[in-house]
C-alpha atoms as a PDB file:
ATOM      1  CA  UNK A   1      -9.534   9.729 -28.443  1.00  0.00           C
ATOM      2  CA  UNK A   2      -6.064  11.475 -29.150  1.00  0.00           C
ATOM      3  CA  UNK A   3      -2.825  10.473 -27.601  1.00  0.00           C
ATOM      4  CA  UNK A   4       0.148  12.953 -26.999  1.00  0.00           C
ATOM      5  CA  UNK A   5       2.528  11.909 -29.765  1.00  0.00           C
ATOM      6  CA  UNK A   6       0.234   9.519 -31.456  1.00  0.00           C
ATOM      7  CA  UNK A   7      -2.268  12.086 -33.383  1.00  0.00           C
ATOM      8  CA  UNK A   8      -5.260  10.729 -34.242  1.00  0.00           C
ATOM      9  CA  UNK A   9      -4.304   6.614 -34.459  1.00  0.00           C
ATOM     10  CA  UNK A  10      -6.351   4.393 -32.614  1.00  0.00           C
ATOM     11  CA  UNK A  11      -5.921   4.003 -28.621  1.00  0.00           C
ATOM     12  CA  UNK A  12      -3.589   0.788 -28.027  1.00  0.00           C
ATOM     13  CA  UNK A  13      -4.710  -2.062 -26.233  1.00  0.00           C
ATOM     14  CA  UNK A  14      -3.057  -2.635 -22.813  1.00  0.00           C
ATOM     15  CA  UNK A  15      -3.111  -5.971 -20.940  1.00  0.00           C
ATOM     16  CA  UNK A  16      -4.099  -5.673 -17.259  1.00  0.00           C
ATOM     17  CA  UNK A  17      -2.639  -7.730 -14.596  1.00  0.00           C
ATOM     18  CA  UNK A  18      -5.725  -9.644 -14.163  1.00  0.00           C
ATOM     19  CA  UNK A  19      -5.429 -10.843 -17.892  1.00  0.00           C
ATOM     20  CA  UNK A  20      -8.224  -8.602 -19.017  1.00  0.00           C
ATOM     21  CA  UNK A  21      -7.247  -5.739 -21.861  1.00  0.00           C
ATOM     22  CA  UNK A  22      -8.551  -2.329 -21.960  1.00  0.00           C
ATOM     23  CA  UNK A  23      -7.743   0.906 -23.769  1.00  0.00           C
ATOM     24  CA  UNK A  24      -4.531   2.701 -22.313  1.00  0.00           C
ATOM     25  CA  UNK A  25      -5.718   5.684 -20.824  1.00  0.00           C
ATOM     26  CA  UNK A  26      -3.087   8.404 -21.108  1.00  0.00           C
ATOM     27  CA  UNK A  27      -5.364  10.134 -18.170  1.00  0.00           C
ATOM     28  CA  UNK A  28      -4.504   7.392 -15.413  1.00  0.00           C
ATOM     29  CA  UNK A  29      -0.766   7.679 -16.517  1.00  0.00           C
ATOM     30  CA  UNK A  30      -0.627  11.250 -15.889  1.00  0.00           C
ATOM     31  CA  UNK A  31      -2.727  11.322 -12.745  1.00  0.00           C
ATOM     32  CA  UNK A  32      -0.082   8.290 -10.773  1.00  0.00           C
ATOM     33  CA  UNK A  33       2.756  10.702 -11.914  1.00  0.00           C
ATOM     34  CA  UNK A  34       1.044  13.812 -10.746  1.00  0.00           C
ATOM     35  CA  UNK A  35       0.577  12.287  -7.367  1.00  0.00           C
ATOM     36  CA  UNK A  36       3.886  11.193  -6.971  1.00  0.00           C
ATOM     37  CA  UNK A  37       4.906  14.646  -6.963  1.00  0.00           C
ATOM     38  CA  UNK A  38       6.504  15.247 -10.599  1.00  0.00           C
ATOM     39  CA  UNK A  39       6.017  17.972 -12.313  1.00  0.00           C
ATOM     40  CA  UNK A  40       4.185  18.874 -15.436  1.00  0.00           C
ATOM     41  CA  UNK A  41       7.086  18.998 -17.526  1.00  0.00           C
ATOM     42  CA  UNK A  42       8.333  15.977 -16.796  1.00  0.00           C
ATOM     43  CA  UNK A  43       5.118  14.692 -16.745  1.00  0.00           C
ATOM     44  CA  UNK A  44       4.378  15.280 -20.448  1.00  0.00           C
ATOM     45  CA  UNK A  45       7.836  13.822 -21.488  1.00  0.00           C
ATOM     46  CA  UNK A  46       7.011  10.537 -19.715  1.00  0.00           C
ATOM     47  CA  UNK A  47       3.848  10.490 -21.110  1.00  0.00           C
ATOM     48  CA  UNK A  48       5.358  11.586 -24.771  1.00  0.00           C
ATOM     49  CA  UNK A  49       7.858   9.076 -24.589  1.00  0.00           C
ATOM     50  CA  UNK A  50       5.301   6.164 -23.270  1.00  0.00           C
ATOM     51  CA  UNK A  51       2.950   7.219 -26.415  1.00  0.00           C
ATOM     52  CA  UNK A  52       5.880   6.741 -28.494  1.00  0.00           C
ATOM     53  CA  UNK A  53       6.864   3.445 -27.273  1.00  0.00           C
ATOM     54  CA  UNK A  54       3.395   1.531 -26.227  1.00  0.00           C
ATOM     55  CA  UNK A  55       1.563  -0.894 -28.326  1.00  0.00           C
ATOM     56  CA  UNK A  56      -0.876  -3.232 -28.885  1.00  0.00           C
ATOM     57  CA  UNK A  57      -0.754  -5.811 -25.888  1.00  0.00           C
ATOM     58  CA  UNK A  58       1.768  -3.581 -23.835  1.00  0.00           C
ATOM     59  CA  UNK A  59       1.199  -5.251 -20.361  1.00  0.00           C
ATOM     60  CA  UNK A  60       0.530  -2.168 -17.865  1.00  0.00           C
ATOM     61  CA  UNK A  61       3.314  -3.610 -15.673  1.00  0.00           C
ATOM     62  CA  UNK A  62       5.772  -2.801 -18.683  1.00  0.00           C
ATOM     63  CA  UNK A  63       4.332   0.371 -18.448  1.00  0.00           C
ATOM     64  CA  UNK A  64       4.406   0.984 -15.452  1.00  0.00           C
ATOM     65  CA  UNK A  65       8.290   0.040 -15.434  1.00  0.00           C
ATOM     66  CA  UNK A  66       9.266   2.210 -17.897  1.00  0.00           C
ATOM     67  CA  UNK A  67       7.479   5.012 -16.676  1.00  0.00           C
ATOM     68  CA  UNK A  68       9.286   4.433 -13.173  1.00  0.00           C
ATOM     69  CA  UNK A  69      12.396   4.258 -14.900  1.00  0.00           C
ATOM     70  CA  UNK A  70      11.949   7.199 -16.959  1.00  0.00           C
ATOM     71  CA  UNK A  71      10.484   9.298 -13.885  1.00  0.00           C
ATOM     72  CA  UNK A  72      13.814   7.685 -12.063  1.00  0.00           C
ATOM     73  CA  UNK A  73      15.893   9.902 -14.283  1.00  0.00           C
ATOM     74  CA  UNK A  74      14.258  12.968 -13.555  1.00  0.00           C
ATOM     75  CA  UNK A  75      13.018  12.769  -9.917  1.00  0.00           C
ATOM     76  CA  UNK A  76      14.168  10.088  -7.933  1.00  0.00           C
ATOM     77  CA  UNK A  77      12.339  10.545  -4.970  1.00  0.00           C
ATOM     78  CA  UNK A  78       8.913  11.076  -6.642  1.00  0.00           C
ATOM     79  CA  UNK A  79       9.742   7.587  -8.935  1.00  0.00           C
ATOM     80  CA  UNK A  80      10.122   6.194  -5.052  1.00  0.00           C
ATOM     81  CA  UNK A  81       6.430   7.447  -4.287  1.00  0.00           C
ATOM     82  CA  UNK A  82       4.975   6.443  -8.090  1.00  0.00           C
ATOM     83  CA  UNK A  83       6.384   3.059  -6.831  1.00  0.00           C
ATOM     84  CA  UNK A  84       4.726   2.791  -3.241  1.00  0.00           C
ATOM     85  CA  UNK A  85       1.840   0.068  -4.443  1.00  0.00           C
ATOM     86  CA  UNK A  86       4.454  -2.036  -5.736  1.00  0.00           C
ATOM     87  CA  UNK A  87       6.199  -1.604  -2.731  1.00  0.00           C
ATOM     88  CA  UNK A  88       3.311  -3.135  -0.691  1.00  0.00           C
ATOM     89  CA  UNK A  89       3.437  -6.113  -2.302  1.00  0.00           C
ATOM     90  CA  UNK A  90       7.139  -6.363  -1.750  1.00  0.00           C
ATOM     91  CA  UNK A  91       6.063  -6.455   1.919  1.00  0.00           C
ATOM     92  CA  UNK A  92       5.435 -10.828   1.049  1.00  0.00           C
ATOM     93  CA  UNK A  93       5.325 -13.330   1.289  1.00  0.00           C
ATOM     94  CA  UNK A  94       3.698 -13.356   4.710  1.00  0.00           C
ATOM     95  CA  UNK A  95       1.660 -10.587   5.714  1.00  0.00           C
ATOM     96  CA  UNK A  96       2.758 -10.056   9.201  1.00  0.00           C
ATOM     97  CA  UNK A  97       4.598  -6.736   7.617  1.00  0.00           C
ATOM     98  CA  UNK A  98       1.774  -5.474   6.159  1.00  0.00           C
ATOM     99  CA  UNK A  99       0.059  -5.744   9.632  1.00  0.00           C
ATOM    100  CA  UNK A 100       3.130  -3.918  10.993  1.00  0.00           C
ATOM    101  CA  UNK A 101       2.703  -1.449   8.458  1.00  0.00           C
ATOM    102  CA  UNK A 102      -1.353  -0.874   8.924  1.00  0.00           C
ATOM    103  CA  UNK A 103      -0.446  -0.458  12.186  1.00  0.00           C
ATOM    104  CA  UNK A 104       2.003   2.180  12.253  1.00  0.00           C
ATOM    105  CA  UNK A 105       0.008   3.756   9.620  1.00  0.00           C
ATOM    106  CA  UNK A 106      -3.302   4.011  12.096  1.00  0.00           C
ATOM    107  CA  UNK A 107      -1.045   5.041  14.663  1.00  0.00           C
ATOM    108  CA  UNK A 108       0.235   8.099  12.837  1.00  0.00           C
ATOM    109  CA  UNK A 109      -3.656   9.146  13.226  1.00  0.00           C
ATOM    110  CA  UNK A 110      -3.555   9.098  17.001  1.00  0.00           C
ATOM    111  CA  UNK A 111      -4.887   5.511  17.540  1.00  0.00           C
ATOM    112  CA  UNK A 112      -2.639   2.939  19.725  1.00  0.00           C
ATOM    113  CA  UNK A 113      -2.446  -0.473  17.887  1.00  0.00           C
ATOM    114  CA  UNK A 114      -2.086  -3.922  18.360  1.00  0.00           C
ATOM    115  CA  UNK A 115      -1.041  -6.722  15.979  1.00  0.00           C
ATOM    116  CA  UNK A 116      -1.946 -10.366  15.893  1.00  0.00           C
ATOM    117  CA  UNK A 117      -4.124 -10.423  19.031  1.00  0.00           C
ATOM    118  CA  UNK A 118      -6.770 -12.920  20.668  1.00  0.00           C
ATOM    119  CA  UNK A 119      -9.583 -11.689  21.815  1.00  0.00           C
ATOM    120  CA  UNK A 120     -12.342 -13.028  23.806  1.00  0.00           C
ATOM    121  CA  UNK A 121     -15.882 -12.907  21.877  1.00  0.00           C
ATOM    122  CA  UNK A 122     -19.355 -13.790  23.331  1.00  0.00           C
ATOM    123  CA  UNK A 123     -18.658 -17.087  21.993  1.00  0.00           C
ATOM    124  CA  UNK A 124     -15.138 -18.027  21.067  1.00  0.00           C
ATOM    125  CA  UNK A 125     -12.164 -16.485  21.202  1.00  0.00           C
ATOM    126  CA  UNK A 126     -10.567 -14.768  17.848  1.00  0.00           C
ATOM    127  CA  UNK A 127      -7.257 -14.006  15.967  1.00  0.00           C
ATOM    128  CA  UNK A 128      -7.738 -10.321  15.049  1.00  0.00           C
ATOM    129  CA  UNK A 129      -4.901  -8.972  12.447  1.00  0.00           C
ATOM    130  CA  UNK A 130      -5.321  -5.242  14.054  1.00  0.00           C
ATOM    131  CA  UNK A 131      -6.759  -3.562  16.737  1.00  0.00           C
ATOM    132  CA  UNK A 132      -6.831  -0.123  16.650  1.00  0.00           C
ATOM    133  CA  UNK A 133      -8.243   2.429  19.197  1.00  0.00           C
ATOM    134  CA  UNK A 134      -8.799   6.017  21.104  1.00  0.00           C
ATOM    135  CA  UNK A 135     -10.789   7.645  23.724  1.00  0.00           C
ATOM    136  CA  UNK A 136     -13.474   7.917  20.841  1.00  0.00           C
ATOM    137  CA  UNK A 137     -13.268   5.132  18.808  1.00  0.00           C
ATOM    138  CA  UNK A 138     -12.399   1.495  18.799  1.00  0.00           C
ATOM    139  CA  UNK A 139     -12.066  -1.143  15.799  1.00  0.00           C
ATOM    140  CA  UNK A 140     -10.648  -4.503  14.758  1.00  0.00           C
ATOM    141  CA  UNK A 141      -9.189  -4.710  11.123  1.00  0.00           C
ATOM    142  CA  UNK A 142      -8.528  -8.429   8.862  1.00  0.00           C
ATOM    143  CA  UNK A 143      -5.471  -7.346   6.882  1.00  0.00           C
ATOM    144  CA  UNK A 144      -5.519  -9.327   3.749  1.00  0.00           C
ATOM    145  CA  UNK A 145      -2.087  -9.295   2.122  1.00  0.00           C
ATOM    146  CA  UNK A 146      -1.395 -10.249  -1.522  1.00  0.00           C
ATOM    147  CA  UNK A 147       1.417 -10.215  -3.403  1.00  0.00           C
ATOM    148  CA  UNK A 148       0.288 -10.506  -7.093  1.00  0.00           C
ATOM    149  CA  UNK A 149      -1.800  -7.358  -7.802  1.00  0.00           C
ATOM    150  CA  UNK A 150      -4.158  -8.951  -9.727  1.00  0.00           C
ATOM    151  CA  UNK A 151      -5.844 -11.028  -6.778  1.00  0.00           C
ATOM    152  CA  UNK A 152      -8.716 -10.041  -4.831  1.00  0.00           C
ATOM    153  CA  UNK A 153      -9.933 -10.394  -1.631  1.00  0.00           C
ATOM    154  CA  UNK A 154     -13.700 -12.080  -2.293  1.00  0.00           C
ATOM    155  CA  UNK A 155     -16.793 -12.304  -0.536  1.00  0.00           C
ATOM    156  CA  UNK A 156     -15.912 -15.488   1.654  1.00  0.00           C
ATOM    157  CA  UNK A 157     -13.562 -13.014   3.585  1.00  0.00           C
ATOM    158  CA  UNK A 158     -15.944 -10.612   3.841  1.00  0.00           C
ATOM    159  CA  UNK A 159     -18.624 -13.114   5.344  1.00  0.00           C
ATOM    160  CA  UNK A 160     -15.710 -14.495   7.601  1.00  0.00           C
ATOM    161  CA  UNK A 161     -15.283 -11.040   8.850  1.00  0.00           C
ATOM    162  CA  UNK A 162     -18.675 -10.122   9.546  1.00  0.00           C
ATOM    163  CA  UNK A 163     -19.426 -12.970  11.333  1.00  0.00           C
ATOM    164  CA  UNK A 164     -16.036 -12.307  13.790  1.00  0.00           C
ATOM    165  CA  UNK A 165     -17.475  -8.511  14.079  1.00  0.00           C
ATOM    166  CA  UNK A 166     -20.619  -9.804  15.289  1.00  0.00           C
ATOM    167  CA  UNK A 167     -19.555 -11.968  18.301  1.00  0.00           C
ATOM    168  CA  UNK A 168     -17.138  -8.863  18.796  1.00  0.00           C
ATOM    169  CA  UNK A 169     -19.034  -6.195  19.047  1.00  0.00           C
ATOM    170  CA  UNK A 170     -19.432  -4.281  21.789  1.00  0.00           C
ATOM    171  CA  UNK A 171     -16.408  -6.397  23.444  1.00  0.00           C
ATOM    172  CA  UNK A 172     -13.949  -4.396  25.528  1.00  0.00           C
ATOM    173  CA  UNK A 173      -9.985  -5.308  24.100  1.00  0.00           C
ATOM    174  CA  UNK A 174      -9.483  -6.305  27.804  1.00  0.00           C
ATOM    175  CA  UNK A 175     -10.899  -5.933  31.523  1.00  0.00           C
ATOM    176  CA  UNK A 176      -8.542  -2.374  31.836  1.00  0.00           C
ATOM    177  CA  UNK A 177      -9.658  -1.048  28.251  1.00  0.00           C
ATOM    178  CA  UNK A 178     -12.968   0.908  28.811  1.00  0.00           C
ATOM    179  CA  UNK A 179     -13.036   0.995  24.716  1.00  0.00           C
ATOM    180  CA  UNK A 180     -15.859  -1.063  22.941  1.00  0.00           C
ATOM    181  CA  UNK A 181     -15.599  -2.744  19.664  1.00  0.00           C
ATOM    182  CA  UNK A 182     -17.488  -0.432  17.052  1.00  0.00           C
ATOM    183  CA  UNK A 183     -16.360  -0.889  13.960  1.00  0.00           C
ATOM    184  CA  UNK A 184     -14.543  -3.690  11.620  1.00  0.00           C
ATOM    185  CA  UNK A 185     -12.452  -3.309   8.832  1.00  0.00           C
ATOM    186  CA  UNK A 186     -11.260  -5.632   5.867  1.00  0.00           C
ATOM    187  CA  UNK A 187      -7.942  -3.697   4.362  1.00  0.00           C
ATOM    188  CA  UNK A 188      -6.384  -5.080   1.439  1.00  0.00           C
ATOM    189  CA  UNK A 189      -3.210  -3.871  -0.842  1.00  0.00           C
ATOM    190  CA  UNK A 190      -5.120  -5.176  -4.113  1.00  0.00           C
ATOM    191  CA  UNK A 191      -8.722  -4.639  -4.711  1.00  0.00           C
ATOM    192  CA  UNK A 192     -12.019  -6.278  -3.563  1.00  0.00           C
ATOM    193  CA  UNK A 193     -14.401  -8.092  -5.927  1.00  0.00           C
ATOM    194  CA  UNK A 194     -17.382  -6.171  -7.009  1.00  0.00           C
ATOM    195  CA  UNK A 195     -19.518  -8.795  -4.704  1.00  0.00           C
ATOM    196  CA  UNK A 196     -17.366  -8.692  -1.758  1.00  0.00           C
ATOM    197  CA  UNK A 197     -17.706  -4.603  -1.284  1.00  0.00           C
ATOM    198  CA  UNK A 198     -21.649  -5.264  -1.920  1.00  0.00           C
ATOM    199  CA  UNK A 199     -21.861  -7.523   0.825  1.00  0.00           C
ATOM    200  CA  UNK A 200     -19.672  -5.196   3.481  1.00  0.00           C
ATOM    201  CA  UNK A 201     -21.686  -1.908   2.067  1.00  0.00           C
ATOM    202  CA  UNK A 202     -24.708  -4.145   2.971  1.00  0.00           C
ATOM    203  CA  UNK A 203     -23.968  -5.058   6.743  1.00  0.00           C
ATOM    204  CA  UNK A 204     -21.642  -2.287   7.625  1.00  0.00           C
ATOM    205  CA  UNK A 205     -18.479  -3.803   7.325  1.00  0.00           C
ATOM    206  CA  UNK A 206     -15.833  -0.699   6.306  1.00  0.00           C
ATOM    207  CA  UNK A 207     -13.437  -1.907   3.510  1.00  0.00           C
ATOM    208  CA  UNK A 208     -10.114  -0.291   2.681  1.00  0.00           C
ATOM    209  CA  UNK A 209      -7.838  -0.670  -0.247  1.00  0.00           C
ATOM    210  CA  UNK A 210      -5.637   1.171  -2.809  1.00  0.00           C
ATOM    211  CA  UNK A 211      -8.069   2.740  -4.739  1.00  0.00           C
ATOM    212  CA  UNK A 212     -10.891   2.799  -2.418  1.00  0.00           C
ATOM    213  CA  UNK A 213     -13.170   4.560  -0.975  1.00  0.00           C
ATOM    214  CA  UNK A 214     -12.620   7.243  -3.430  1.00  0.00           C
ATOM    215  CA  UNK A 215     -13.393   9.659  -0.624  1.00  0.00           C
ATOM    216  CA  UNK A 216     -10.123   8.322   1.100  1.00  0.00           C
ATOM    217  CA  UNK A 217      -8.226   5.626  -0.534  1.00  0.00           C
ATOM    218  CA  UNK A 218      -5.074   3.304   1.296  1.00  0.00           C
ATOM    219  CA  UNK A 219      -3.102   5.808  -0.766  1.00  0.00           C
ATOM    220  CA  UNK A 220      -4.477   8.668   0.479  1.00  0.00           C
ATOM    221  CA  UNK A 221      -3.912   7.060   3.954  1.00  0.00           C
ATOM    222  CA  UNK A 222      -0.141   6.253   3.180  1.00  0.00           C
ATOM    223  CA  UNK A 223       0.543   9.622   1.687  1.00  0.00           C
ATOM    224  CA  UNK A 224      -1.193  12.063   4.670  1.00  0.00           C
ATOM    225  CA  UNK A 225       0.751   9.926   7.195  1.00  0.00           C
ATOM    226  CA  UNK A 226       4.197  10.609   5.174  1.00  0.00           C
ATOM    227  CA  UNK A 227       4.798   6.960   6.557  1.00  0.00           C
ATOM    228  CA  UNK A 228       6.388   5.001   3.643  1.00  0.00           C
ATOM    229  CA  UNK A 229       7.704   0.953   3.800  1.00  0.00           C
ATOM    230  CA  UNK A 230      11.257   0.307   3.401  1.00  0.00           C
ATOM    231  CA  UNK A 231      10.564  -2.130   0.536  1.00  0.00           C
ATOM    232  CA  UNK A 232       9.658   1.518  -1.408  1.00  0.00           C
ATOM    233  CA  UNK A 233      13.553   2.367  -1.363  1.00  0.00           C
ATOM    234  CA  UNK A 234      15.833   1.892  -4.752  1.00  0.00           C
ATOM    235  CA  UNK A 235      18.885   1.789  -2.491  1.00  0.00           C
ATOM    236  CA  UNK A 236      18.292  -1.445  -1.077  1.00  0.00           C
ATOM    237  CA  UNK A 237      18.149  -4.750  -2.767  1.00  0.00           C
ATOM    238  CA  UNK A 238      15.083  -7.729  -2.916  1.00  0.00           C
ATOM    239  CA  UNK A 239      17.727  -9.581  -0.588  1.00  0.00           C
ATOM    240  CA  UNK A 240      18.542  -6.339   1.608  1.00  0.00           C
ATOM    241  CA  UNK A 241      14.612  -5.473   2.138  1.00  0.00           C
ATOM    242  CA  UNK A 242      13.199  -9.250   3.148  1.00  0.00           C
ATOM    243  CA  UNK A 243      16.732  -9.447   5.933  1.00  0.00           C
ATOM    244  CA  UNK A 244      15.311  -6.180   7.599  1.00  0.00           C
ATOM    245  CA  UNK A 245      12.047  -7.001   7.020  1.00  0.00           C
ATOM    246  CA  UNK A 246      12.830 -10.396   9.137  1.00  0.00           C
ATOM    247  CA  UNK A 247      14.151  -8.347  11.925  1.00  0.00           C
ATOM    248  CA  UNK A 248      11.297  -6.115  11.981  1.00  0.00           C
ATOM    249  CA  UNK A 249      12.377  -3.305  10.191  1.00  0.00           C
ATOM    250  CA  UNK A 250       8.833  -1.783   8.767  1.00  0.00           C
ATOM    251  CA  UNK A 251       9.154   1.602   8.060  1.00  0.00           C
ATOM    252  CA  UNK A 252      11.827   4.270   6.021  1.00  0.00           C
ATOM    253  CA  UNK A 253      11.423   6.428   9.162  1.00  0.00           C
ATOM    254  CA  UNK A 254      13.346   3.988  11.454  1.00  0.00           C
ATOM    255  CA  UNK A 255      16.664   3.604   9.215  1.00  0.00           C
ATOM    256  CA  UNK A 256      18.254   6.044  10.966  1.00  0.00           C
ATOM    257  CA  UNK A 257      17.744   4.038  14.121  1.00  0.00           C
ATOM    258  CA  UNK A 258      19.277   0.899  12.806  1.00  0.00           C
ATOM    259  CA  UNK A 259      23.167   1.147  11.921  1.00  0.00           C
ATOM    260  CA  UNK A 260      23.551  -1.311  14.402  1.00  0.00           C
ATOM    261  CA  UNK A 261      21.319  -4.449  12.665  1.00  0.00           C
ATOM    262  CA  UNK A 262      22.346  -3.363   9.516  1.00  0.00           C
ATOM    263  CA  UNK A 263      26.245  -3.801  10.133  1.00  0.00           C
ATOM    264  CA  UNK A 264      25.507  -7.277  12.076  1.00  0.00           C
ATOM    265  CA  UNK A 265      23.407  -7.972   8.481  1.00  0.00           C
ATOM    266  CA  UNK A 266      26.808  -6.714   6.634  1.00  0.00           C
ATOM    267  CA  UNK A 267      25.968  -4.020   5.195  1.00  0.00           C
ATOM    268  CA  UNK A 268      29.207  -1.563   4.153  1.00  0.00           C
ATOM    269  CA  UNK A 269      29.418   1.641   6.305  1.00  0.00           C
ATOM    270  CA  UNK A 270      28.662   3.640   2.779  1.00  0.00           C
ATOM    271  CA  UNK A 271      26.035   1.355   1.509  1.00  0.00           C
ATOM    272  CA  UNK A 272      24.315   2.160   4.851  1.00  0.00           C
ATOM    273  CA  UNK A 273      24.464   5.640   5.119  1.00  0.00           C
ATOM    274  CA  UNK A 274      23.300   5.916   1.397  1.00  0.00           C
ATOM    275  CA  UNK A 275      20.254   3.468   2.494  1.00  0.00           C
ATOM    276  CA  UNK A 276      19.863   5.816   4.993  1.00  0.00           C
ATOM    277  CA  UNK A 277      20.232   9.031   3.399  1.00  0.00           C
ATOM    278  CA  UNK A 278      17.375   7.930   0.832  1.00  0.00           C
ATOM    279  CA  UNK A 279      15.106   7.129   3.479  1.00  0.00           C
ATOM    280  CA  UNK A 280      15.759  10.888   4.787  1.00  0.00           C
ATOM    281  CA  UNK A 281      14.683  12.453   1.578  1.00  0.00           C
ATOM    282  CA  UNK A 282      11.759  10.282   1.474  1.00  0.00           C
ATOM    283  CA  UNK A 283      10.725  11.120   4.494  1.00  0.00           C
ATOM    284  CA  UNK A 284      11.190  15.497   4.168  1.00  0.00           C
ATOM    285  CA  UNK A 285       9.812  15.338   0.815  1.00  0.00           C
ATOM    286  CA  UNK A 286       6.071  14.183   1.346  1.00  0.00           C
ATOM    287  CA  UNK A 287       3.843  13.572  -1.457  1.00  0.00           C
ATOM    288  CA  UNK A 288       2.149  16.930  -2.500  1.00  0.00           C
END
């Protein structure tokens, strides 16, 4: 295989965050930059200058740094959006955000939403992470946050959830919602384990995370909705993000909104109209 910059020498050997090591594919590199929206010049000099500089048990997290970094430089709002699956994770330690954020997300698609509700099964009564539903179509979702990208969400959760979706289904969300339980979802921000996604293909149970399906992926999701988590922003600090994100404060979209909590948080006047003009930009610059 030849490498931009590298000629014909042998393909390095990356370290992936699981521990496992695999050939750096240049391809993959260039395809997370194209979506974030750079462009094909700067595209090839961040993948020159990566070529240059990886090696031989290069972690892709170091890559994956210095390509934000680099991309930083060049396009700072794109290096946000090459930076939005880090920026789930950033949603931890509890996942109560990432439920917030699911929700808003499904909302964007016309649905109404609900987080952290009981409802009443044929046989017990249930903690449901989402509900999410429309004249057409109703479903219940088990949001399984994680903040190291190299866990997985295994089959235990989804035997767990298939046995909730079965004393569920059919169940109305309450005695004035006509809408029936159809459908159950297991959305993660990592991955599922290979037996995990066999199990939910097997019995119906939908499953939803970064890179999959491949017909529409949590990224695609994220990206058609324009709907992007504050912990995505390079204004703000790890301290700055988990203080909003205690009060609530989800989504880039609702910055504008909240001078108010961010003064009683003491933020400067100019640190929060910076905050907030980056969260502007994000916002009227979509992914492509």
């Amino acid at each position: 295989m030849e490498q931009t910059g590298r000629g014909i020498d042998r393909v390095p050997m990356v370290t992936k965050v699981d521990g496992g090591v695999e050939p750096f594919e240049e391809r993959k590199l260039r395809h997370s930059l194209r979506r974030s929206g750079a462009d094909e010049q700067a595209i090839d000099d961040i993948v020159a200058e990566i070529n240059a500089w990886i090696k031989d048990g290069t972690s892709t997290t170091e890559i994956y740094r210095r390509a934000r970094s680099l991309l930083k430089k060049r396009h700072g709002t794109a290096a946000v959006r090459y930076s939005m699956r880090r920026a789930l994770f950033n949603l931890g330690p509890t996942g109560f955000p990432f439920e917030d954020f699911l929700g808003q997300l499904f909302a964007s698609q016309g649905y109404r939403t609900k987080t952290g509700v009981t409802i009443r099964g044929r046989c017990v009564e249930h903690e449901v992470d989402l509900v999410a539903y429309k004249k057409d179509h109703c479903f219940i979702a088990e949001a399984k946050f994680h903040i190291h990208p190299g866990m997985k969400s295994d089959l235990q959760v989804a035997l767990y959830s298939h046995a909730r979706f079965q004393d569920l289904k059919g169940m109305h969300l309450s005695p004035n919602e006509p809408c029936e339980i159809v459908d159950s979802y297991i959305i993660t921000n990592t991955k599922f384990t290979s037996a995990a996604m066999e199990y939910a293909q097997c019995v119906g149970i939908k499953v939803l995370s970064w890179n999959f399906p491949k017909e529409k992926t949590l990224q695609d999701h994220i990206e058609e909705a324009g709907i992007y988590p504050i912990t995505a922003l390079t204004t703000l600090s790890q301290q700055g993000k988990r203080m909003l994100l205690e009060h609530g404060i989800v989504l880039c979209r609702d910055m504008a909104g909240k001078r108010d909590i961010m003064r009683s948080l003491g933020f400067s006047p100019g640190k929060i109209e910076t905050i907030i003009a980056e969260s502007v930009n994000l916002c009227k610059n979509p992914a492509p």
